[in-house]
Structure formats: structure tokens, C-alpha cells
Protein backbone atom coordinates (compact mmCIF):
# COMPACT_ATOMS: atom_id res chain seq x y z
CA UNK A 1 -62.95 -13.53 48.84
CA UNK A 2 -65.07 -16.44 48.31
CA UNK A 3 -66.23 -17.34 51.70
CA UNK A 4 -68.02 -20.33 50.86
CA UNK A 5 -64.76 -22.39 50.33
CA UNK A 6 -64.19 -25.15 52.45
CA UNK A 7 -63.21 -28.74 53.59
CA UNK A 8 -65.68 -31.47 52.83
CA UNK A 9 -64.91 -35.34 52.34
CA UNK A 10 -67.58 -37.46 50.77
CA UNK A 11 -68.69 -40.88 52.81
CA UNK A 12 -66.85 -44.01 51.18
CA UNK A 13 -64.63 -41.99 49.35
CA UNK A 14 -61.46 -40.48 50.16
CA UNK A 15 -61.67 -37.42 47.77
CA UNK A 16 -61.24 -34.33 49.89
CA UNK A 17 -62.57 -31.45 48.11
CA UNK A 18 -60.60 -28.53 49.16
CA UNK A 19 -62.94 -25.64 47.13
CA UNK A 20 -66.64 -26.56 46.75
CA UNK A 21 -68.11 -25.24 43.65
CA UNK A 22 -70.65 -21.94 44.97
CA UNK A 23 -73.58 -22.59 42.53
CA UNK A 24 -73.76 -26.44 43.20
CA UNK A 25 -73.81 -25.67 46.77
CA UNK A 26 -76.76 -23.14 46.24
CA UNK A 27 -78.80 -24.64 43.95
CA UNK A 28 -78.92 -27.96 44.94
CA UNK A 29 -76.95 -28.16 48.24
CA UNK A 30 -74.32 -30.51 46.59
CA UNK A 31 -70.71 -30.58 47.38
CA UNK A 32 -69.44 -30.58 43.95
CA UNK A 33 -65.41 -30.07 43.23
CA UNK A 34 -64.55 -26.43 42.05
CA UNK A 35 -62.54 -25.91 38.58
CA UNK A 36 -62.70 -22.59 38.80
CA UNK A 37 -62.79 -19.16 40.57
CA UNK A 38 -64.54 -16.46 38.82
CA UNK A 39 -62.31 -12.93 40.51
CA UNK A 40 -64.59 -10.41 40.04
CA UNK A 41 -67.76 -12.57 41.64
CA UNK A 42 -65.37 -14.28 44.09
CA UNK A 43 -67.47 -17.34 43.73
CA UNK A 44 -65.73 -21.11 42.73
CA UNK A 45 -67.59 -23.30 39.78
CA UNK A 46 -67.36 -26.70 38.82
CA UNK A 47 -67.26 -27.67 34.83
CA UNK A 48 -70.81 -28.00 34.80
CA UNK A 49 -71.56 -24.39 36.45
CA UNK A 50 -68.73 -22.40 34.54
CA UNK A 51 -70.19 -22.78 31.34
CA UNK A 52 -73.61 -21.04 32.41
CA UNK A 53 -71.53 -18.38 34.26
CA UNK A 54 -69.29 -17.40 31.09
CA UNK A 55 -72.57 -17.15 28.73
CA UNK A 56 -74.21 -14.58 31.24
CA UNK A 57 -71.12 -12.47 32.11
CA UNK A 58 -68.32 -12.86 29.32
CA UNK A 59 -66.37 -10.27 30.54
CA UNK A 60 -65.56 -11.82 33.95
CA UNK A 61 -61.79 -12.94 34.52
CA UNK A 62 -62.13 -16.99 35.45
CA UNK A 63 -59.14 -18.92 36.63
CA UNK A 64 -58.45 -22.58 36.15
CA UNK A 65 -56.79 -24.81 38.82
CA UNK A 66 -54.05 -24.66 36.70
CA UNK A 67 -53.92 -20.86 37.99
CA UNK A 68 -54.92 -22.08 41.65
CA UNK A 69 -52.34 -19.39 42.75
CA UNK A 70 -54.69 -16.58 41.79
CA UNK A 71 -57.83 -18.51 43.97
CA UNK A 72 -58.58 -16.99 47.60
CA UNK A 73 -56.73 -19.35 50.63
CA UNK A 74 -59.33 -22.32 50.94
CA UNK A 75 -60.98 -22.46 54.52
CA UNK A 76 -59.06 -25.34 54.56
CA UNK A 77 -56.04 -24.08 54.65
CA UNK A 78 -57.38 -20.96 56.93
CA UNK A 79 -58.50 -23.47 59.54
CA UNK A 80 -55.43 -25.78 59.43
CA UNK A 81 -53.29 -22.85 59.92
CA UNK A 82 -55.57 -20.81 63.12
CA UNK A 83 -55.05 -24.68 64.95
CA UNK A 84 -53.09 -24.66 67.74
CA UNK A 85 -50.11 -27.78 67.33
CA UNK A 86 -50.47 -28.71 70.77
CA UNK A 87 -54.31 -28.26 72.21
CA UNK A 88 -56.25 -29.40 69.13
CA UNK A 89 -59.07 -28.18 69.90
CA UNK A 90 -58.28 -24.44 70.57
CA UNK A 91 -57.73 -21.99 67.63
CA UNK A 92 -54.27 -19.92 68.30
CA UNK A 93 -55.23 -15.83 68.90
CA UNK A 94 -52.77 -14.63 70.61
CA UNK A 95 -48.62 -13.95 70.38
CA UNK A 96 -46.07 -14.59 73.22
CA UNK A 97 -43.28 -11.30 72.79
CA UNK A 98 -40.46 -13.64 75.21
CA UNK A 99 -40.43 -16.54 72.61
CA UNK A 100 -41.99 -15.07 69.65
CA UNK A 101 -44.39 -17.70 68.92
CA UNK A 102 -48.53 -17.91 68.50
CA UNK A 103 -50.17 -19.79 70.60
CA UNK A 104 -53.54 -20.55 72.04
CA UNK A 105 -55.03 -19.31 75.51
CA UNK A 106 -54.15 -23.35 76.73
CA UNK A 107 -50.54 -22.27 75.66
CA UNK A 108 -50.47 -19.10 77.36
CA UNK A 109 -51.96 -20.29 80.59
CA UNK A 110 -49.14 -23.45 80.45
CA UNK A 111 -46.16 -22.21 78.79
CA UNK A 112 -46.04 -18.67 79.13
């Protein structure tokens, strides 16, 4: 999975790049929008950095974000979802068996 995805907005803009494109980011420490996910180096490029990628390994399976389906979960996502609805700040880890919901140790200590 391409670990490296995440989250970034860009100051004065209100882009928010959900998959940062791995070679910007490692080259050159730029947030850069990813185009695509390469599957078999689980890395994300932009347009600039696929081109590079597909001349030094043609045989690797790329998708477009018109495939986005086949790309890993974006950190985004990941994080949005671990976030407990009620305390912010606290990531949910644990499940209550009496009302079969997640919640976070805030939740537990409150609620349950």
C-alpha cells in the first residue's frame, strides 16, 4: 500500500490534494497532485513523474484516477474514518458489545 498518501492543502488555495504524488515528495519535497498509482511499486505519480516511471519499468500496471477504485484508501480517508464523532481529538480503538458501536476511550469512560 502506498503509505505516503495523505491530506495536504496548499496556503491561499483551497485545492485539497487527497494523494500526493511519491517522487515529487522525494525528490524535491513538493506536494504535487497524484494522477496515478503504479500497483506493483505501490507508489502515486503526478503527470510529470509517470512518464519517467513508464520508460524505466514498462511492464508495471499504472492506474489513472479514472480507475481511482483500484488506488490504496488515501490517509485521508483512513484518518477521517479512525476519528471519533464526538471527542475530536481521540482516534476510536475500541468496540462496545451492549450497543454495537466503536468508540473512543472518552466514549467508553462516558457512555459505556
Amino acid at each position: 500500500m502506498a503509505t505516503s498518501s495523505q491530506s495536504s492543502v496548499e496556503l491561499g488555495s483551497h485545492e485539497v490534494k487527497d494523494y500526493i504524488c511519491n517522487a515529487c515528495e522525494d525528490q524535491n519535497n513538493v506536494v504535487t497532485s497524484a494522477d496515478f498509482y503504479c500497483k506493483q511499486c505501490e507508489r502515486l505519480y503526478c503527470g510529470n513523474c509517470i512518464d519517467p516511471h513508464g520508460k524505466a519499468l514498462a511492464k508495471h500496471t499504472t492506474f489513472g484516477r479514472v480507475e481511482i477504485d483500484k488506488w490504496p484508501v488515501s490517509k485521508k480517508v483512513v484518518d477521517f474514518l479512525q476519528i471519533c464523532d464526538v471527542h475530536k481529538d481521540h482516534k476510536i480503538d475500541q468496540f462496545c458489545n451492549l450497543q454495537k458501536q466503536l468508540c473512543c476511550p472518552h466514549c467508553v469512560s462516558d457512555q459505556h
